[in-house]
PDB file of N, CA and C in Angstrom:
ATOM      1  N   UNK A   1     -17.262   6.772 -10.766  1.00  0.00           N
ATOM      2  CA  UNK A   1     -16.096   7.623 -10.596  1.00  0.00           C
ATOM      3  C   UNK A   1     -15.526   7.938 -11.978  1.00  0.00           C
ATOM      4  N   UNK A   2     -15.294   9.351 -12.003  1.00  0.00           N
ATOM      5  CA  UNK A   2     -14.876   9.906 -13.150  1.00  0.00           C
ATOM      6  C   UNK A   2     -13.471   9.186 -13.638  1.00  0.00           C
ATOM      7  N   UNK A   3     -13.098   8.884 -14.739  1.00  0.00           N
ATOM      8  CA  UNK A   3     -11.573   8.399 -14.924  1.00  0.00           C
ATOM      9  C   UNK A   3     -11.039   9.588 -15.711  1.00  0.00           C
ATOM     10  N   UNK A   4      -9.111   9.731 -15.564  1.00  0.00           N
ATOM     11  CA  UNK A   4      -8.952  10.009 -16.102  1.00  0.00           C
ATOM     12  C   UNK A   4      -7.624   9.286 -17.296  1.00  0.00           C
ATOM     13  N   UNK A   5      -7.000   9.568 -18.342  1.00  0.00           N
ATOM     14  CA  UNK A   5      -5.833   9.231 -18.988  1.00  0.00           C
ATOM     15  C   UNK A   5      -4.936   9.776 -18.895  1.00  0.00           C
ATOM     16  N   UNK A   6      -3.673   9.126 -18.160  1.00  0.00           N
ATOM     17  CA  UNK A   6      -2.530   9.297 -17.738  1.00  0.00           C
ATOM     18  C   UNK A   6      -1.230   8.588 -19.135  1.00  0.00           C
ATOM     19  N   UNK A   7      -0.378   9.338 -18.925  1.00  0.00           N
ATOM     20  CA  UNK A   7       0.620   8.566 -19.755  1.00  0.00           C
ATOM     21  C   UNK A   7       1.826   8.873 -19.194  1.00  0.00           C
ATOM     22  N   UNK A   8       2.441   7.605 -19.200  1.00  0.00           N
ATOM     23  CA  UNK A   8       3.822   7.394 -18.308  1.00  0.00           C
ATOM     24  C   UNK A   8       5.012   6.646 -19.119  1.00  0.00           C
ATOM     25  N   UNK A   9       6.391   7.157 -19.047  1.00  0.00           N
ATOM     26  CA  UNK A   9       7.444   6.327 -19.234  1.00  0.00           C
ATOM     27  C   UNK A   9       7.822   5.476 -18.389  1.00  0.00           C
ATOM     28  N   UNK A  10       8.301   4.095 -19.121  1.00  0.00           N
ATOM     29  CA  UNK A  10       8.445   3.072 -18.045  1.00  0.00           C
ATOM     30  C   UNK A  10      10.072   2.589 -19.174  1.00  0.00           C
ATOM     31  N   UNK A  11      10.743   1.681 -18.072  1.00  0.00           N
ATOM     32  CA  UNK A  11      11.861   1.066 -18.688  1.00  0.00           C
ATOM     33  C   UNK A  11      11.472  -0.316 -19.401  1.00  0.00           C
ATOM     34  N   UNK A  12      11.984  -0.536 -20.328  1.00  0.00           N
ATOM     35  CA  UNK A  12      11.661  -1.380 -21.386  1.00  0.00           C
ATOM     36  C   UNK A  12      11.396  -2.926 -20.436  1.00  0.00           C
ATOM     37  N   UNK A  13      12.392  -3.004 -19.547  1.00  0.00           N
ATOM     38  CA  UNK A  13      12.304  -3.803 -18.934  1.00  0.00           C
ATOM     39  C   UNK A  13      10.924  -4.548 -18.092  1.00  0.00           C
ATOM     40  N   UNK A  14      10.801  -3.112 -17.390  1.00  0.00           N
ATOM     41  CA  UNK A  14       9.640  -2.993 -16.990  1.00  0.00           C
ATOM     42  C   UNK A  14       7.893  -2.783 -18.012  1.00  0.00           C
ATOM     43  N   UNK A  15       8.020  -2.603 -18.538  1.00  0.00           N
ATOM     44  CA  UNK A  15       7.052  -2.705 -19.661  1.00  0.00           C
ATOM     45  C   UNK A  15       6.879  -3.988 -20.105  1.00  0.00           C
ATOM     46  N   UNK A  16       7.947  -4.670 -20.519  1.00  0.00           N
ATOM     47  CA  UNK A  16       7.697  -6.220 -21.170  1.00  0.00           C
ATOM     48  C   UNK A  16       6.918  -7.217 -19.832  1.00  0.00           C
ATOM     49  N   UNK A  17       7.289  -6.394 -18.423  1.00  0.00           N
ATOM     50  CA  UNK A  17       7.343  -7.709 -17.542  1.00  0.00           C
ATOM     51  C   UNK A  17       5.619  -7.418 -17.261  1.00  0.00           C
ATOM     52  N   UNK A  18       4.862  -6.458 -17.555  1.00  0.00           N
ATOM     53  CA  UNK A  18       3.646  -6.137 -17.760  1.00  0.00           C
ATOM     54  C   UNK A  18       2.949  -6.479 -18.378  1.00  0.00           C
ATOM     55  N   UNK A  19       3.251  -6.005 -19.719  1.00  0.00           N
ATOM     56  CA  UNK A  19       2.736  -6.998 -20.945  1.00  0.00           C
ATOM     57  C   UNK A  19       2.878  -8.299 -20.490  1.00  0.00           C
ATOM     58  N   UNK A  20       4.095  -9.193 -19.977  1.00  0.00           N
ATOM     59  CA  UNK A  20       3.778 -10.908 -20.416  1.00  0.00           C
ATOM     60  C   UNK A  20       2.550 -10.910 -19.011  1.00  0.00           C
ATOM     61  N   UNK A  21       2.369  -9.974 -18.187  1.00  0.00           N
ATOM     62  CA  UNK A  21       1.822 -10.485 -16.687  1.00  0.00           C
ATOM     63  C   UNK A  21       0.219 -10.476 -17.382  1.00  0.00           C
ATOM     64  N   UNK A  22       0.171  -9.259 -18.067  1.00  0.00           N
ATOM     65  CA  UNK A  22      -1.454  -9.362 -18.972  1.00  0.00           C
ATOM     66  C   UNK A  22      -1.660 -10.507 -19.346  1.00  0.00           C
ATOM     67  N   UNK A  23      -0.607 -10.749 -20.337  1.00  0.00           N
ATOM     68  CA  UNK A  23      -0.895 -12.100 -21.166  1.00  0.00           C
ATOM     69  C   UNK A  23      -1.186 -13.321 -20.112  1.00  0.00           C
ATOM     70  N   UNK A  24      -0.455 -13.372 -19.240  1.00  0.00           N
ATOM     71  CA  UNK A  24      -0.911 -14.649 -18.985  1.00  0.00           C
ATOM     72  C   UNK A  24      -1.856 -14.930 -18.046  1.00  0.00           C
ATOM     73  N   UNK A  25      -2.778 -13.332 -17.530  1.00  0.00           N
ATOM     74  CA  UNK A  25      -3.563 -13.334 -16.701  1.00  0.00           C
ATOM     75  C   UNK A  25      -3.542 -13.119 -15.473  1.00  0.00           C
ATOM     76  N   UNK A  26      -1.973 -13.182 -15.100  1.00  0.00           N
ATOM     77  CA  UNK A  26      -1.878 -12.485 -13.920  1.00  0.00           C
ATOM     78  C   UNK A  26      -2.747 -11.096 -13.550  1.00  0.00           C
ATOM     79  N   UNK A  27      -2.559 -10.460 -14.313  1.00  0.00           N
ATOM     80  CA  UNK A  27      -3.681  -9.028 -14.384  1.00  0.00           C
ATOM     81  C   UNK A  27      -4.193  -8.376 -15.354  1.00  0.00           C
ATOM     82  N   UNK A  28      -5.271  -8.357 -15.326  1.00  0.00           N
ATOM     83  CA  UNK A  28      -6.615  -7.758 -16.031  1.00  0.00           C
ATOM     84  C   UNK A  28      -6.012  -6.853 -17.158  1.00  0.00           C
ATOM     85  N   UNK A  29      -5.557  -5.798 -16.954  1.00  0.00           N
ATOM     86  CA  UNK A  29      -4.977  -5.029 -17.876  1.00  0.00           C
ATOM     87  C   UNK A  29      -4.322  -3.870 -16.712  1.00  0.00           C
ATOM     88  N   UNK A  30      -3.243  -3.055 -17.912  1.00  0.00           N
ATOM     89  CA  UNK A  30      -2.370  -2.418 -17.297  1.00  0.00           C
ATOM     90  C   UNK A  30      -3.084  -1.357 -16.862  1.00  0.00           C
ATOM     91  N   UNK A  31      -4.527  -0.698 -16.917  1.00  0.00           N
ATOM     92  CA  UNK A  31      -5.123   0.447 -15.929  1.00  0.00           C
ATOM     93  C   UNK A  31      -5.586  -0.075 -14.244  1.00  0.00           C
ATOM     94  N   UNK A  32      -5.800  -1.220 -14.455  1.00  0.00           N
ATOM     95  CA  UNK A  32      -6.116  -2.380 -13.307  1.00  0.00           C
ATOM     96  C   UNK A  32      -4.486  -2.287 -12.595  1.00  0.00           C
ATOM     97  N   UNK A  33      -3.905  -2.742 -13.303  1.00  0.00           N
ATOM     98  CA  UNK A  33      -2.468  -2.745 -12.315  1.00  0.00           C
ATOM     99  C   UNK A  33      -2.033  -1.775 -11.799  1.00  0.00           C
ATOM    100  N   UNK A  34      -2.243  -0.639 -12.692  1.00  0.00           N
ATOM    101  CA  UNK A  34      -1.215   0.995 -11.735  1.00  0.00           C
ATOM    102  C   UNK A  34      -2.461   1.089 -10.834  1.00  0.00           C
ATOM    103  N   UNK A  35      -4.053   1.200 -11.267  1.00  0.00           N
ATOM    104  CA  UNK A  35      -4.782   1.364 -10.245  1.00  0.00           C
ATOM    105  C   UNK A  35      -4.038   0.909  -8.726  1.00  0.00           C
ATOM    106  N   UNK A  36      -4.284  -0.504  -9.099  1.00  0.00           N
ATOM    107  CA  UNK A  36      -3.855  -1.226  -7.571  1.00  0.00           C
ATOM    108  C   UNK A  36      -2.579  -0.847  -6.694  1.00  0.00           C
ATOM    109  N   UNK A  37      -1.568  -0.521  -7.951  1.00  0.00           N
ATOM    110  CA  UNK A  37      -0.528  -0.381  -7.218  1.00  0.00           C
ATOM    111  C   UNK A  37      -0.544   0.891  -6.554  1.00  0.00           C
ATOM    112  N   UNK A  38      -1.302   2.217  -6.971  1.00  0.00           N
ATOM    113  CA  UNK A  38      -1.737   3.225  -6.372  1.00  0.00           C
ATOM    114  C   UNK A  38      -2.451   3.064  -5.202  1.00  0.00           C
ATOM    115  N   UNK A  39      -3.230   2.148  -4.988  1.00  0.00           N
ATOM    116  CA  UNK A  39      -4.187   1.667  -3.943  1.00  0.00           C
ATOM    117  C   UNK A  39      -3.473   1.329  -2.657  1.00  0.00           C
ATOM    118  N   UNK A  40      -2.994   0.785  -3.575  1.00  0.00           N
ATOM    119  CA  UNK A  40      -1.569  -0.279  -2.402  1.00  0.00           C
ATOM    120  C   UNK A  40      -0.548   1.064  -1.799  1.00  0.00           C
ATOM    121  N   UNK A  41      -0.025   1.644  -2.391  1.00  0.00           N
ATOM    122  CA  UNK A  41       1.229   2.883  -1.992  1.00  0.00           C
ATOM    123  C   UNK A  41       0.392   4.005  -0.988  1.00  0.00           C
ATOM    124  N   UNK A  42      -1.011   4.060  -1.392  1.00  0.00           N
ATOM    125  CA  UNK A  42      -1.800   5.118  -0.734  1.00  0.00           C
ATOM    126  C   UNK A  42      -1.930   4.392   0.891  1.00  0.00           C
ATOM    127  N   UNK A  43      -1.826   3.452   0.981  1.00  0.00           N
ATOM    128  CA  UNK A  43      -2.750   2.555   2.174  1.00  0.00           C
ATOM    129  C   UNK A  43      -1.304   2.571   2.971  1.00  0.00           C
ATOM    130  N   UNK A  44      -0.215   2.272   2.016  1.00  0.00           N
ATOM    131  CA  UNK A  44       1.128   2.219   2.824  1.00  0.00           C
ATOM    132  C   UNK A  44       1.707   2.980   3.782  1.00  0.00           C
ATOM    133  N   UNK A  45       1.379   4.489   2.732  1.00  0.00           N
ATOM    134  CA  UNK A  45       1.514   5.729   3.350  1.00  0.00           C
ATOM    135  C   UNK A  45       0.858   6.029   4.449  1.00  0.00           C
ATOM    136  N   UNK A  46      -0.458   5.852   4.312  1.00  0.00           N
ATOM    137  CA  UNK A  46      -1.311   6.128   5.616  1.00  0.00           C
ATOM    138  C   UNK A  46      -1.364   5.439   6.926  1.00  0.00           C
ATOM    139  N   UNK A  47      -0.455   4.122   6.506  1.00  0.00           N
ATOM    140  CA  UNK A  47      -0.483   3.101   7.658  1.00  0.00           C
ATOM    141  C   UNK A  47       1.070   3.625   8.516  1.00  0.00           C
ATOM    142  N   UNK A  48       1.929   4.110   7.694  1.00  0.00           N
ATOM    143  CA  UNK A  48       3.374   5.057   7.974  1.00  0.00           C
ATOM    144  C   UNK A  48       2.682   6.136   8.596  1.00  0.00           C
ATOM    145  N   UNK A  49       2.261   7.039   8.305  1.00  0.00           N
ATOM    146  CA  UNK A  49       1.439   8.312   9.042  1.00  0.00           C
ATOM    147  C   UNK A  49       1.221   7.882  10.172  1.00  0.00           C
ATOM    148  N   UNK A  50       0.270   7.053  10.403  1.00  0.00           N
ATOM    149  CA  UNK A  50      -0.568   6.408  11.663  1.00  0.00           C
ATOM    150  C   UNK A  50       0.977   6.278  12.776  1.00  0.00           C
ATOM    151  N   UNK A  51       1.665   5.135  12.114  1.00  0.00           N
ATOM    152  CA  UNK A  51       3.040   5.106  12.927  1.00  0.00           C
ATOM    153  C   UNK A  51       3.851   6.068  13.417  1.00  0.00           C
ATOM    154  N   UNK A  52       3.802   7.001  12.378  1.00  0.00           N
ATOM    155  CA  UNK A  52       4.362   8.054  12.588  1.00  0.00           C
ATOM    156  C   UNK A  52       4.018   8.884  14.020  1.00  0.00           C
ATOM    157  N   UNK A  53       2.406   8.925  13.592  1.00  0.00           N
ATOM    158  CA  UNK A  53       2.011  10.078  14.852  1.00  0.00           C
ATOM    159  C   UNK A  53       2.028   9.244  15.959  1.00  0.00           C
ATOM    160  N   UNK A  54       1.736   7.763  16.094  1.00  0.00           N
ATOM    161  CA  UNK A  54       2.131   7.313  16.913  1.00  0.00           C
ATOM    162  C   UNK A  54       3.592   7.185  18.112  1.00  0.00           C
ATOM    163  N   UNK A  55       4.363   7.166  16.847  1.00  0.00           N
ATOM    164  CA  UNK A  55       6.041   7.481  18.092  1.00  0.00           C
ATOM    165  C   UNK A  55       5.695   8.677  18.010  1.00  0.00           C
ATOM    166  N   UNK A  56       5.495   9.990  17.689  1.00  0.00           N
ATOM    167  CA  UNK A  56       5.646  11.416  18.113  1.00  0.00           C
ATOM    168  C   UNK A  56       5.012  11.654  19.043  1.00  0.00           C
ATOM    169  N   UNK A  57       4.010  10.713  19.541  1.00  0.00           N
ATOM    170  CA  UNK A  57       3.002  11.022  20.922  1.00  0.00           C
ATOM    171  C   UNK A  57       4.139  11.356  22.087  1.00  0.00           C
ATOM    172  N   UNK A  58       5.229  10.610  21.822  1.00  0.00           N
ATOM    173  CA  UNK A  58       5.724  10.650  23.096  1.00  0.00           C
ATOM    174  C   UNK A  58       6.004   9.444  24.344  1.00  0.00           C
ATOM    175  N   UNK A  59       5.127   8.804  23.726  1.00  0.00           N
ATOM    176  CA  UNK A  59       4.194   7.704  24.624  1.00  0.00           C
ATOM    177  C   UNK A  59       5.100   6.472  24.821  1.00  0.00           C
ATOM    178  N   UNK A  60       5.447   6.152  26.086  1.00  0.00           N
ATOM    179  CA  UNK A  60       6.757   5.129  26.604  1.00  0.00           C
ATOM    180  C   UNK A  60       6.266   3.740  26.587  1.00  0.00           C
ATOM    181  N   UNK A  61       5.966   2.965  26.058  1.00  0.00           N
ATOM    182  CA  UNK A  61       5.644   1.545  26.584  1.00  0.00           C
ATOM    183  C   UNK A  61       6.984   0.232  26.553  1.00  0.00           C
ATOM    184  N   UNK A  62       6.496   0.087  27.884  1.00  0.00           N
ATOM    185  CA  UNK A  62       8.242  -1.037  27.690  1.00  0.00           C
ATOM    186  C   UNK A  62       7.259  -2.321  26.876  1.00  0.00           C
ATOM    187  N   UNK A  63       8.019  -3.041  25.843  1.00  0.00           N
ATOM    188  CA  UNK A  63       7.095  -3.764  25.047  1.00  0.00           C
ATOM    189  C   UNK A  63       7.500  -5.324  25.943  1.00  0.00           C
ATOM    190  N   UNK A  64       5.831  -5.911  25.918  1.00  0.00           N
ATOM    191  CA  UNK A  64       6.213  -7.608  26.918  1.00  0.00           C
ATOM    192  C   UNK A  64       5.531  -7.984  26.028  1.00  0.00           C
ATOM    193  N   UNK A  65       5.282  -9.366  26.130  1.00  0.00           N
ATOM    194  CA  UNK A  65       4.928 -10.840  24.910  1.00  0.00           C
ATOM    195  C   UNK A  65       3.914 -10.575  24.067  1.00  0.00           C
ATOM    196  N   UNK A  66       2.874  -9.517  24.590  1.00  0.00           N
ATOM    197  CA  UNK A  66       1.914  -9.409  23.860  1.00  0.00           C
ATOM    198  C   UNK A  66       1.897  -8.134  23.077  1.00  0.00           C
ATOM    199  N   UNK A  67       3.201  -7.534  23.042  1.00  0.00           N
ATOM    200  CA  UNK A  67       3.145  -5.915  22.926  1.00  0.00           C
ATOM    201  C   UNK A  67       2.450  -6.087  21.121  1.00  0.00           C
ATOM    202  N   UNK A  68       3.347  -6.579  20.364  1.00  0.00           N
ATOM    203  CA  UNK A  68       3.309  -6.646  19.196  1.00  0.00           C
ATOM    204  C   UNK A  68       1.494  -7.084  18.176  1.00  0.00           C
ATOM    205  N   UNK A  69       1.376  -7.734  19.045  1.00  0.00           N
ATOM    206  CA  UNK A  69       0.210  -8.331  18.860  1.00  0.00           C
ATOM    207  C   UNK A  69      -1.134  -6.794  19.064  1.00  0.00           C
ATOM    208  N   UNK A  70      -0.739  -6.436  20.099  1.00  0.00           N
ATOM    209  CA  UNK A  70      -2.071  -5.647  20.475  1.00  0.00           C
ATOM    210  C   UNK A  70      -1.665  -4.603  19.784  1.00  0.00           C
ATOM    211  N   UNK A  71      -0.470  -3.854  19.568  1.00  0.00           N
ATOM    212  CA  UNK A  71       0.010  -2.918  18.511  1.00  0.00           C
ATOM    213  C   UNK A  71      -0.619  -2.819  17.011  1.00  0.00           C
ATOM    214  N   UNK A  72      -0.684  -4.436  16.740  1.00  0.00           N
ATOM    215  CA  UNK A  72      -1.109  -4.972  15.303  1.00  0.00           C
ATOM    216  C   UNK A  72      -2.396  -4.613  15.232  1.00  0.00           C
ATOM    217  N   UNK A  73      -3.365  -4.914  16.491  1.00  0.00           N
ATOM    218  CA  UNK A  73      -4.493  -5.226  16.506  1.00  0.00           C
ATOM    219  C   UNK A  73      -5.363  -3.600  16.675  1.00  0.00           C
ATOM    220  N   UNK A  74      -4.725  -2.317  17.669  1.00  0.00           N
ATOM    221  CA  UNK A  74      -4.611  -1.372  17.760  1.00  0.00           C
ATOM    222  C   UNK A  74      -4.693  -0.493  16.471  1.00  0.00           C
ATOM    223  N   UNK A  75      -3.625  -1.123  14.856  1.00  0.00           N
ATOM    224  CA  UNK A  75      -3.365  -0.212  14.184  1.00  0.00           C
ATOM    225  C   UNK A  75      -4.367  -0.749  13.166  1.00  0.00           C
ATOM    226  N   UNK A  76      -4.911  -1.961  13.139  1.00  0.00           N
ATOM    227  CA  UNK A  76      -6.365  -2.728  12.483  1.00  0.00           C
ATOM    228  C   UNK A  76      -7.202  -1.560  12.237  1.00  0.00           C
ATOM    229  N   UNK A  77      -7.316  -1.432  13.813  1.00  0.00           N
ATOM    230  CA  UNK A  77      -8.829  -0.416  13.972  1.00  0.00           C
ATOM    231  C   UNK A  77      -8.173   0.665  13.406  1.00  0.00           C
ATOM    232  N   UNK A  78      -7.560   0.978  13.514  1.00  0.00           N
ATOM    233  CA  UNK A  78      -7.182   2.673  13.203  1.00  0.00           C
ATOM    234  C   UNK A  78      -7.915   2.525  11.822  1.00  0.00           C
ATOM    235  N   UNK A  79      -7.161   1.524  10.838  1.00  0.00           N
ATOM    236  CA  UNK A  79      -6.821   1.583   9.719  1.00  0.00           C
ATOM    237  C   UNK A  79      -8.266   1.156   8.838  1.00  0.00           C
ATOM    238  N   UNK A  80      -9.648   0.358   9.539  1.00  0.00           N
ATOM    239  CA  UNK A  80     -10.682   0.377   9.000  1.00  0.00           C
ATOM    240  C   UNK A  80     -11.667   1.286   9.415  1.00  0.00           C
ATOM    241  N   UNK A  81     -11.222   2.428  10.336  1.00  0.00           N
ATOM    242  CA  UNK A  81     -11.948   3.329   9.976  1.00  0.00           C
ATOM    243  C   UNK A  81     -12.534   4.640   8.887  1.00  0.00           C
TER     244      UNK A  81
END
């Protein structure tokens, strides 16, 4: 996969807390981290979408003990396809 170079302002704050997370190995380096965190926000979104079109169906279910569970298990599949 092609890469490209991005350049971003960040608050000082936020910059140092990056740098020490490199240093101490928490993460690989800072193209590794926005990667992920892009990875992560993309998957978020799409798992919100899914929900989304889900209540717009319309679709009434009175929720009982297992509602939550099979909901979870329901939005699994969605989500490794």
């Amino acid at each position: 996969m092609a890469t490209e170079q991005l350049s971003v302002s960040l608050e000082s704050d936020d910059r140092l807390w990056i740098d020490e997370a490199v240093r101490s190995g928490q993460i690989a380096n800072v193209s590794v981290f926005i990667s992920a965190l892009i990875r992560d926000y993309r998957e978020r979104v799409r798992i919100e979408n899914l929900l989304a079109e889900r209540l717009a169906s319309g679709e009434f279910v009175e929720p009982d003990a297992g509602f939550w569970d099979r909901e979870k298990e329901a939005l699994q599949k969605q989500i490794s396809k």
